[in-house]
Protein backbone atom coordinates (compact mmCIF):
# COMPACT_ATOMS: atom_id res chain seq x y z
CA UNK A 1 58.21 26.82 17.10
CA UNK A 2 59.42 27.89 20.48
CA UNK A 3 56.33 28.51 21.90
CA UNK A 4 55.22 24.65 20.46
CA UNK A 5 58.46 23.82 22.72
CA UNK A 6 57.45 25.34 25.35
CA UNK A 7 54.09 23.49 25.13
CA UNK A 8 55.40 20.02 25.08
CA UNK A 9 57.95 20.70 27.80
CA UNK A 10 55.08 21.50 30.07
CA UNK A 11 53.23 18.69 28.31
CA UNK A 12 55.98 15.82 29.78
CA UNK A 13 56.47 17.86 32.81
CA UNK A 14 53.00 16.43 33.78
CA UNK A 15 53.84 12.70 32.76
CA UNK A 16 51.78 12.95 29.35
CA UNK A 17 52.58 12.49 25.87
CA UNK A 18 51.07 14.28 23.37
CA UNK A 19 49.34 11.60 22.37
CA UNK A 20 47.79 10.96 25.57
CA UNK A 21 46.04 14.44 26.06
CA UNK A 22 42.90 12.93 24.42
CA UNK A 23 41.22 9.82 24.32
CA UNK A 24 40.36 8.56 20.69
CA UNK A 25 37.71 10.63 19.60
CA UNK A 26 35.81 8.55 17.12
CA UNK A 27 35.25 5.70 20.00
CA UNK A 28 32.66 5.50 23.10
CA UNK A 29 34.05 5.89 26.28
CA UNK A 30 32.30 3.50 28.40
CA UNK A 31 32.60 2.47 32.34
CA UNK A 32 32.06 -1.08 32.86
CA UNK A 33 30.17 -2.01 35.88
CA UNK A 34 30.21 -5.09 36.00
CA UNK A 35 26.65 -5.46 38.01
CA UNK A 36 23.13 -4.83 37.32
CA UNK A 37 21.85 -0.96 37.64
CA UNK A 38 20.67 0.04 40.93
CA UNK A 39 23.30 -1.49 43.42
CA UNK A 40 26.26 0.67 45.12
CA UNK A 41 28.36 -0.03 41.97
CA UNK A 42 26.56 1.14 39.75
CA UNK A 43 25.32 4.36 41.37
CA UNK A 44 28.94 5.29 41.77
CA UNK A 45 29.93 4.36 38.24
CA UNK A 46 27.52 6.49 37.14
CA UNK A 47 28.61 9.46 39.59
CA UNK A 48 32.04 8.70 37.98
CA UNK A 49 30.88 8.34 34.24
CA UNK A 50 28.97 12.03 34.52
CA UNK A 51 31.92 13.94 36.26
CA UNK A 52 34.19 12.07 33.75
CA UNK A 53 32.20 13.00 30.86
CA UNK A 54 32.06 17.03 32.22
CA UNK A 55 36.11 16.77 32.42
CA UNK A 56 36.69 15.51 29.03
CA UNK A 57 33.37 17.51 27.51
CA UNK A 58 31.74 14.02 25.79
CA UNK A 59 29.48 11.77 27.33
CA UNK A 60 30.63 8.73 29.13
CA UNK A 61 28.66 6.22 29.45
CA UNK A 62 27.90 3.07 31.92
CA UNK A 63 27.90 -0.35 30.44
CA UNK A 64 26.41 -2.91 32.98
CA UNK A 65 27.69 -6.31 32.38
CA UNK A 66 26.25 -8.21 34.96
CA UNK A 67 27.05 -11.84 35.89
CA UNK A 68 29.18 -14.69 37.32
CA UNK A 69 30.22 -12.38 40.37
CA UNK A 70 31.71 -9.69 37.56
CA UNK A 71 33.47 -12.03 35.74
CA UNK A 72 31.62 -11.53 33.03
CA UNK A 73 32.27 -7.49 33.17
CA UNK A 74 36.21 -8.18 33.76
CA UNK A 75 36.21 -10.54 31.06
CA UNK A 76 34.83 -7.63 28.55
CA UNK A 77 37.51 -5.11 29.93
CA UNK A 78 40.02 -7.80 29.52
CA UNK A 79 39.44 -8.21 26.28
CA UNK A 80 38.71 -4.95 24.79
CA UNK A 81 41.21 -2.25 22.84
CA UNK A 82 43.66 -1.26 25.23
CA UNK A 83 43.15 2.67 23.95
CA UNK A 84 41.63 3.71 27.67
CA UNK A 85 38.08 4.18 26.36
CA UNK A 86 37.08 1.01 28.22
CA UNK A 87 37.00 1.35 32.07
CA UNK A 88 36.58 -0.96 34.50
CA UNK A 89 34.96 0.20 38.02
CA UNK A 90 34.93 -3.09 40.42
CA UNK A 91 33.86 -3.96 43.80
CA UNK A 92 36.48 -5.57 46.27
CA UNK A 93 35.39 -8.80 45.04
CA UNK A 94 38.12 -8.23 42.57
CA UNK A 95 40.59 -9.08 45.16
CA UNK A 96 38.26 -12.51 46.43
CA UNK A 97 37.68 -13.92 42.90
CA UNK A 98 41.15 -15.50 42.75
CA UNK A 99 40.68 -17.22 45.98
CA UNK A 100 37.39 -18.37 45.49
CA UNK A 101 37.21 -19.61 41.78
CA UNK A 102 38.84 -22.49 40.39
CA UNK A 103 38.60 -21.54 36.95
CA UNK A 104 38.49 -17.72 35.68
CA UNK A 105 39.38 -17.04 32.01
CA UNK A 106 41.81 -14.27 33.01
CA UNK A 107 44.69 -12.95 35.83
CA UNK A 108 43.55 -9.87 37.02
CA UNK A 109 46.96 -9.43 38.07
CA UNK A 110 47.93 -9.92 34.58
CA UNK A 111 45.24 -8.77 32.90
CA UNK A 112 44.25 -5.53 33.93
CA UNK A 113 46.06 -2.43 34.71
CA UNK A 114 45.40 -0.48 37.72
CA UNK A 115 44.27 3.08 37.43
CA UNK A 116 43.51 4.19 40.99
CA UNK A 117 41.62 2.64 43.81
CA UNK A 118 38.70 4.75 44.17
CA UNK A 119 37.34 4.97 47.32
CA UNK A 120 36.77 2.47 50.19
CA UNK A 121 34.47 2.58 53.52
CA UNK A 122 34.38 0.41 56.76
CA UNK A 123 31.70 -2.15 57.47
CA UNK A 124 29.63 -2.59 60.79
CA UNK A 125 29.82 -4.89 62.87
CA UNK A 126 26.26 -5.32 64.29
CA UNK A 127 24.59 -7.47 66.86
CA UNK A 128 21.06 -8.67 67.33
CA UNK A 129 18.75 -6.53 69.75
CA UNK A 130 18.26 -8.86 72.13
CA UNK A 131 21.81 -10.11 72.39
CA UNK A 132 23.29 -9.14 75.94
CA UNK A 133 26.38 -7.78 73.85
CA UNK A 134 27.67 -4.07 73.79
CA UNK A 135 31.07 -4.63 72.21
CA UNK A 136 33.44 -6.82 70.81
CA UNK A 137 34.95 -8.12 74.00
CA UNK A 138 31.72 -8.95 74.51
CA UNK A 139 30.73 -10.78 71.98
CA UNK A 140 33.81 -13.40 71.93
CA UNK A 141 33.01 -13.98 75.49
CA UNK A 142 29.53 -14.70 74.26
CA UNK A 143 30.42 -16.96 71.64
CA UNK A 144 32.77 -18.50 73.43
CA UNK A 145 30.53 -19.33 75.87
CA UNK A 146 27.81 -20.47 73.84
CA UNK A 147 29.55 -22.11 71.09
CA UNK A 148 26.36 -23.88 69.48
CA UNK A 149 23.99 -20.89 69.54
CA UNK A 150 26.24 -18.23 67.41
CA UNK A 151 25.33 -17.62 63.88
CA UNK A 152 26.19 -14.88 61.31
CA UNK A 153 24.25 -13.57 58.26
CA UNK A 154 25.59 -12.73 54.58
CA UNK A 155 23.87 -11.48 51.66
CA UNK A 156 25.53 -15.26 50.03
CA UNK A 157 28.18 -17.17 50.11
CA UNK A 158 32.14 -15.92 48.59
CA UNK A 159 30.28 -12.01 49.14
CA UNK A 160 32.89 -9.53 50.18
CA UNK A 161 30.31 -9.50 53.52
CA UNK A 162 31.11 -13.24 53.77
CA UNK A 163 34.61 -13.17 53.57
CA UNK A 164 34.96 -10.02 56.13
CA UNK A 165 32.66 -12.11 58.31
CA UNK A 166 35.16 -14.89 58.12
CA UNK A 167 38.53 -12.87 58.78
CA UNK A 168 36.72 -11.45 62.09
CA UNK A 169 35.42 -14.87 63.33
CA UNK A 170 39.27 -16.47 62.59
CA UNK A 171 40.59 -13.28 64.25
CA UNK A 172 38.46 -13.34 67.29
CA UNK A 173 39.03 -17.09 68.00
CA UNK A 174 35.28 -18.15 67.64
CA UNK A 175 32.72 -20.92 66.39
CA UNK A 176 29.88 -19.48 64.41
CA UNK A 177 27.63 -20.57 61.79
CA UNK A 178 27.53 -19.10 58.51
CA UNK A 179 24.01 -18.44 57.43
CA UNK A 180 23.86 -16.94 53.52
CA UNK A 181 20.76 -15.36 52.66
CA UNK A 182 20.09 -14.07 49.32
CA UNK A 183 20.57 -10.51 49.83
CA UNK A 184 21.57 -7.90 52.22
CA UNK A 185 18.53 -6.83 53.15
CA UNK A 186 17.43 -10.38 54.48
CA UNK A 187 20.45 -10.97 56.26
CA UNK A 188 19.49 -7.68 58.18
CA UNK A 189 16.33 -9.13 58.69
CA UNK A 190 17.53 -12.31 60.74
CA UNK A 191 19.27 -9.94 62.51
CA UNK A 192 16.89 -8.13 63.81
CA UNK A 193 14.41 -11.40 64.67
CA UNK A 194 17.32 -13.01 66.49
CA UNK A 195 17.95 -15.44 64.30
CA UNK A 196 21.76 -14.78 63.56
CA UNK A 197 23.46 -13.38 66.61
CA UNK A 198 25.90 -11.16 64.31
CA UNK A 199 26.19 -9.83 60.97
CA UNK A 200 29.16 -7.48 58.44
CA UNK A 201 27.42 -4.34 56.63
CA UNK A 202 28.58 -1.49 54.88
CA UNK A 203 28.43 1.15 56.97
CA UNK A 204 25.89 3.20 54.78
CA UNK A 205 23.28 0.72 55.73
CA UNK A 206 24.56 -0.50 59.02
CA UNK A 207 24.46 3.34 60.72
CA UNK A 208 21.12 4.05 59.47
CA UNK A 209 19.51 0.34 60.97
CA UNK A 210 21.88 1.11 63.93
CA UNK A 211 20.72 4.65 64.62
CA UNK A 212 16.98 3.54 64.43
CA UNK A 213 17.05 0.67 67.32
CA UNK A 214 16.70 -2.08 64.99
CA UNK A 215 20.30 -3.20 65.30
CA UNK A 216 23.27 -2.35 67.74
CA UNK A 217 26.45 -1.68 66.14
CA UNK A 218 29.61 -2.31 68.34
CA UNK A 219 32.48 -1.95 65.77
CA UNK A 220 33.72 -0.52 62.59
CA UNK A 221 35.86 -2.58 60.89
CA UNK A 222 38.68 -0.46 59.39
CA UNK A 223 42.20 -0.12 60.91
CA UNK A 224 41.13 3.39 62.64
CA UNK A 225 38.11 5.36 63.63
CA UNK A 226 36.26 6.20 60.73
CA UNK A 227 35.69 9.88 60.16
CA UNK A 228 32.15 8.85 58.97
CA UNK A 229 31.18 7.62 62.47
CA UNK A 230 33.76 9.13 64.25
CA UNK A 231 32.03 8.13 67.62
CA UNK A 232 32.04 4.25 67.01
CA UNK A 233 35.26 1.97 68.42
CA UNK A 234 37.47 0.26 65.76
CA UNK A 235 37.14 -3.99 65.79
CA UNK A 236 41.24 -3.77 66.67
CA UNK A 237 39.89 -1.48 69.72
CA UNK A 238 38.15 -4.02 70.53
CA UNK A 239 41.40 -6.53 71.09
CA UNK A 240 42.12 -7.65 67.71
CA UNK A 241 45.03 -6.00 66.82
CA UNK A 242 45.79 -5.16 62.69
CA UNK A 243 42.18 -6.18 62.36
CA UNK A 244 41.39 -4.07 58.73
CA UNK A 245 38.77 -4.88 56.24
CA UNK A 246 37.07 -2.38 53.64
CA UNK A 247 34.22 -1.84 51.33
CA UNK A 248 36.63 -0.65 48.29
CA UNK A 249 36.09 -0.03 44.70
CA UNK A 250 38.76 0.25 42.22
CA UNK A 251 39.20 1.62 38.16
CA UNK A 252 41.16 -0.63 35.87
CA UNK A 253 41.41 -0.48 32.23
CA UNK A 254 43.14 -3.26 30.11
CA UNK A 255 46.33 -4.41 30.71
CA UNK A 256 48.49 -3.02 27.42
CA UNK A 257 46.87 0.66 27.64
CA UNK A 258 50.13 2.66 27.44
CA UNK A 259 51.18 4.24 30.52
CA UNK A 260 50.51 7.61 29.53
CA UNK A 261 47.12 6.68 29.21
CA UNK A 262 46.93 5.03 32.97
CA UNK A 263 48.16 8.70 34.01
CA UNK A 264 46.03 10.81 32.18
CA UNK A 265 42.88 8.69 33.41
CA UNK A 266 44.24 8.80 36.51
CA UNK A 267 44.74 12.40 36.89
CA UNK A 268 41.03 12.70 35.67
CA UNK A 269 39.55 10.19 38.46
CA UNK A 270 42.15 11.43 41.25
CA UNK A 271 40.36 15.07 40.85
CA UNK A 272 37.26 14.31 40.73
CA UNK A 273 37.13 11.95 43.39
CA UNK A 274 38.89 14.59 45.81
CA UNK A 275 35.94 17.38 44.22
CA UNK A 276 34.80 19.16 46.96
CA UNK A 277 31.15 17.63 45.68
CA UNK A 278 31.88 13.87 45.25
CA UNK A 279 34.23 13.85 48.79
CA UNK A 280 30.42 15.03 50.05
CA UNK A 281 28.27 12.70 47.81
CA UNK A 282 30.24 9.98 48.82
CA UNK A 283 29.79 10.23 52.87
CA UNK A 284 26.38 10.12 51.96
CA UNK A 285 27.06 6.53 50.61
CA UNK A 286 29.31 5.87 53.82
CA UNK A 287 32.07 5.80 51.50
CA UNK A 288 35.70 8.47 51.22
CA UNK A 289 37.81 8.75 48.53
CA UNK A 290 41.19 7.07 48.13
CA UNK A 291 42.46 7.98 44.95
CA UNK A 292 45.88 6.84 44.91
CA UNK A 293 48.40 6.34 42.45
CA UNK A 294 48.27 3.68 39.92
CA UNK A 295 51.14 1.86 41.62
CA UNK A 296 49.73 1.87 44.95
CA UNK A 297 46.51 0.58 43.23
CA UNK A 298 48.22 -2.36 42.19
CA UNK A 299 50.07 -3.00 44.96
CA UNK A 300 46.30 -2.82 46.97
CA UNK A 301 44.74 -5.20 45.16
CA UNK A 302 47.84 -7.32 45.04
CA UNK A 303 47.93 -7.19 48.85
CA UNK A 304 44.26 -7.69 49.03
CA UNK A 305 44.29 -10.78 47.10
CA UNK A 306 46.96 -12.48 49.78
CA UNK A 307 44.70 -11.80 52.51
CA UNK A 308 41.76 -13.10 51.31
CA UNK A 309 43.89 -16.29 49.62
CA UNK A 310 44.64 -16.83 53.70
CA UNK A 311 41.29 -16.14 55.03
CA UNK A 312 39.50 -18.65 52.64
CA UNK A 313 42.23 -21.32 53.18
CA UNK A 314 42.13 -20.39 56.94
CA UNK A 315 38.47 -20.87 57.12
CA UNK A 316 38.35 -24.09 55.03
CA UNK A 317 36.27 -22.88 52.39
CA UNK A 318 36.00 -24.42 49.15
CA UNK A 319 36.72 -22.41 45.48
CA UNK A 320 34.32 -23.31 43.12
């Protein structure tokens, strides 16, 4: 009996129950990605769901629910048993849906409890070859000078790209043309033929085009150096001061899973995500982990929300 004591003192020393040391074992434990398989958010759910799966010793698996811009993905995590076997990973378009829809069947504010927020990585900002532009200074003189001729690339309109692309042109003062292609990979394209003068990428992509001629990066866009191209200035270097904006991916589960739940999951993603081998893995992607608290997760996509509320009021675009 003592030594049962003994066990549930350590137990709640941790911030579990002894209900919350396991996750029910007659249910699937499933990530929700809530994107088709093959893009950067589903690699890394499945990175997640395999380490996950090794912690708790049964498989984990990745459920892609693709569509509507992951609405369709938060809806199912939303409304599924709140018994922290379903698992939302998102994109930071989780923090633009609110100011960009109209109409979503759910308050992700409300909705959804924060686990941690996973990791997060700068963009690029890069500038066409055969633009006489080496850095941002630079290129606001440029486009202030030629205030017809300066357009900027997206993989589509409301993208997290977009948006970023949106809170540097406000920022810097400038007129440019959005041009949304469908896809990154077209948007680079333009780029690189001249016809947009400027385009956001994550930083995976952007320092491999960079490093090969085909672009010229001039900026990162996160609030300091990044250690993943230590070498390259910051946008806020560059004269825009508090200038910050982030690839980011966060882990929610529904908004009713008991706390003790939210901690246990979190203590599982926190240590993996600082794993000697995913804090590797993940440069490769030109991402680091951030695996905060579940607290500071809400408060980070509470505070991302309010920026991006401004930036698409600011820039006078329309939610759908």
């Amino acid at each position: 009996m003592f030594r049962r004591s003994l066990v549930f003192a350590a137990m709640l020393a941790t911030g579990l129950s002894a209900t919350a040391q396991n996750l029910p074992a007659d249910k699937q434990i499933r990530i929700i990605v809530p994107y088709a398989a093959g893009g950067t958010s589903d690699i890394l759910g499945r990175k997640l769901a395999q380490a996950l799966g090794d912690k708790l010793g049964r498989p984990v698996i990745v459920d892609n629910r693709a569509g509507a811009g992951g609405a369709i993905g938060t809806e199912a995590t939303v409304r599924a048993d709140p018994d922290g076997t379903t698992i939302l990973l998102h994109s930071g378009a989780i923090g633009t849906e609110p100011a960009l829809k109209r109409q979503i069947p759910y308050d992700v504010t409300r909705d959804l409890a924060a686990v941690t927020t996973a990791v997060q990585g700068p963009f690029a900002l890069l500038v066409a070859p055969q633009l006489p532009v080496k850095s941002v200074p630079e290129l606001i003189a440029y486009a202030k000078a030629n205030p017809q001729l300066v357009n900027f690339g997206t993989p589509g309109a409301g993208t997290s790209v977009h948006l970023a692309s949106e809170q540097f042109k406000l920022a810097a003062g400038i007129d440019a043309t959005h041009v949304p292609y469908k896809g990154a990979g077209p948007a680079l394209t333009a780029l690189m033929a001249g016809d947009v003068q400027f385009v956001v990428d994550p930083l995976a992509t952007a320092k491999k085009f960079a490093e090969s001629g085909k672009v010229r990066a001039i900026a990162v866009t996160t609030a300091k150096r990044s250690d993943l191209w230590p070498s390259m200035p910051t946008v806020a270097e560059g004269g825009l001061s508090g200038f910050d904006s982030t690839v980011w991916y966060g882990i929610y589960v529904p908004a009713k899973t008991p706390a003790e739940t939210v901690r246990l999951l979190n203590n599982h993603f926190v240590a993996i995500l600082k794993s000697k081998e995913m804090v590797e893995w993940l440069r490769e992607q030109g991402l680091e982990p951030v695996a905060d608290t579940p607290e500071q997760a809400r408060q980070w996509l509470l505070k991302d929300i309010q920026r991006w509320k401004s930036v698409v009021q600011a820039a006078g675009i329309k939610p759908e």
